[in-house]
C-alpha atoms as a PDB file:
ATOM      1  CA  UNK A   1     -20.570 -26.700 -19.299  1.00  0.00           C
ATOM      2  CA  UNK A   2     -23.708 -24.751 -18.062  1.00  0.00           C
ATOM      3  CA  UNK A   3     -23.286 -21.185 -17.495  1.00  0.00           C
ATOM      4  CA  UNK A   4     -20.327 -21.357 -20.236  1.00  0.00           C
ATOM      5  CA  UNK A   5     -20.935 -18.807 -23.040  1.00  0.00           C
ATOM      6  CA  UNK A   6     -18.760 -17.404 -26.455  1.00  0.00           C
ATOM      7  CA  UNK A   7     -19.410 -13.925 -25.705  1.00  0.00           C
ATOM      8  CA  UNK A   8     -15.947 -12.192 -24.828  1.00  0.00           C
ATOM      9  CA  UNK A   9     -15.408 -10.786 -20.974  1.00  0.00           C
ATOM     10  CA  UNK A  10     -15.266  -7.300 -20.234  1.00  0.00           C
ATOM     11  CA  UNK A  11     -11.614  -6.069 -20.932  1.00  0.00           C
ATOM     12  CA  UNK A  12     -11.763  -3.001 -19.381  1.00  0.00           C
ATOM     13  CA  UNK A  13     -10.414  -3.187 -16.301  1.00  0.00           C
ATOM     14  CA  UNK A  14     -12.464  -1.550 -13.160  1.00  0.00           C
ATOM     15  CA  UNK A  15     -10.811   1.590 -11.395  1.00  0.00           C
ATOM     16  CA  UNK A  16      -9.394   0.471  -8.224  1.00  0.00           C
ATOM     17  CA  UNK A  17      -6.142   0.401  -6.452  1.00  0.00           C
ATOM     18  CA  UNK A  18      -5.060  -3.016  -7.428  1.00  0.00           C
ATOM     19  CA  UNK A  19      -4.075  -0.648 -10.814  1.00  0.00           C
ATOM     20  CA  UNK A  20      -0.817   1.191  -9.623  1.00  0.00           C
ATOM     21  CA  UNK A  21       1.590   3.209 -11.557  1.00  0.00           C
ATOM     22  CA  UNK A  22       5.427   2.330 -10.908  1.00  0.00           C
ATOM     23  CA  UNK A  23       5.844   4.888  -9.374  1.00  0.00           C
ATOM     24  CA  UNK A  24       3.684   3.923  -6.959  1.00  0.00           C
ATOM     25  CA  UNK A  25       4.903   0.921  -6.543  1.00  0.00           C
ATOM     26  CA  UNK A  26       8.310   1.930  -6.131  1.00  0.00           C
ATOM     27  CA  UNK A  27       7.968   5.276  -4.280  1.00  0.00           C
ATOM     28  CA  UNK A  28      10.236   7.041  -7.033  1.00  0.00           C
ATOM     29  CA  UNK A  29       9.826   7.229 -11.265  1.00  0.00           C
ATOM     30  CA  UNK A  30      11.284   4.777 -13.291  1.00  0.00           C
ATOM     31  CA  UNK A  31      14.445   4.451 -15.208  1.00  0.00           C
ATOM     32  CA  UNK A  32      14.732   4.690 -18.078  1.00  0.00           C
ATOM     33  CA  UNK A  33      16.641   1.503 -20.270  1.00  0.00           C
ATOM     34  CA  UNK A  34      19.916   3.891 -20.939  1.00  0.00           C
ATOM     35  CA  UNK A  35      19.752   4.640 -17.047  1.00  0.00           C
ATOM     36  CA  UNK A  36      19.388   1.116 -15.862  1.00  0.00           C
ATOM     37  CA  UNK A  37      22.013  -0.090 -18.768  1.00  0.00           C
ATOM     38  CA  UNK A  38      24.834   3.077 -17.042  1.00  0.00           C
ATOM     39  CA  UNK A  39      23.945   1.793 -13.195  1.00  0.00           C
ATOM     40  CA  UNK A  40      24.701  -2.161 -14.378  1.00  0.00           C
ATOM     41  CA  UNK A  41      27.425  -1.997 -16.944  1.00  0.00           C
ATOM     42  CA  UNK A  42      30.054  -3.323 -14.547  1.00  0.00           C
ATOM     43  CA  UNK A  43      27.920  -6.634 -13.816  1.00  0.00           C
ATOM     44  CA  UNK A  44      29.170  -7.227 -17.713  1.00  0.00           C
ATOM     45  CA  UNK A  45      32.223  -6.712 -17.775  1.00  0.00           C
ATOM     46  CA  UNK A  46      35.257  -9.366 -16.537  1.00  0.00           C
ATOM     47  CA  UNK A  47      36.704  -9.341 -13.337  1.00  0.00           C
ATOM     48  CA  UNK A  48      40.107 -11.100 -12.482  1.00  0.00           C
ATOM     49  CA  UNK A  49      39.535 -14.572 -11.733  1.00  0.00           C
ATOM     50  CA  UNK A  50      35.862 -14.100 -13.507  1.00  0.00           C
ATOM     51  CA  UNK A  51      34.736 -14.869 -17.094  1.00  0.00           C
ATOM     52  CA  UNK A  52      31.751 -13.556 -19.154  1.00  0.00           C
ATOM     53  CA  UNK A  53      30.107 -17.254 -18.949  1.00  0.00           C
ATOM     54  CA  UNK A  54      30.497 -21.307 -19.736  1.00  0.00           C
ATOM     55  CA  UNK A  55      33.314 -21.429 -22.958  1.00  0.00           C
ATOM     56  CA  UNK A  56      34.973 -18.065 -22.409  1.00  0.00           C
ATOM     57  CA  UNK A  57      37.919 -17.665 -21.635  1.00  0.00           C
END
């Protein structure tokens, strides 16, 4: 293909806002995985009439 080389692109990306931090993104810091694991522990446990998933009883 003309114009086609081997040499590798530039990784390094350019400085611009398409680059946000999460906490940009989401207007408040992160959570951590222990944080996120405490706020959703209830979506894995059983309920009455509900099981864990397909062969469980």
């Amino acid at each position: 293909m003309e114009g086609d080389t081997d040499e590798p692109l530039d990784v390094t990306p350019s400085p611009d806002s398409a680059y946000r931090t999460l906490t940009d993104v989401l207007g408040r810091p992160g959570r951590s995985y222990a944080q996120w694991a405490r706020d959703h522990a209830s979506d894995f446990t059983r309920t009455a009439g509900r099981t864990a998933g397909p062969g469980h009883d």
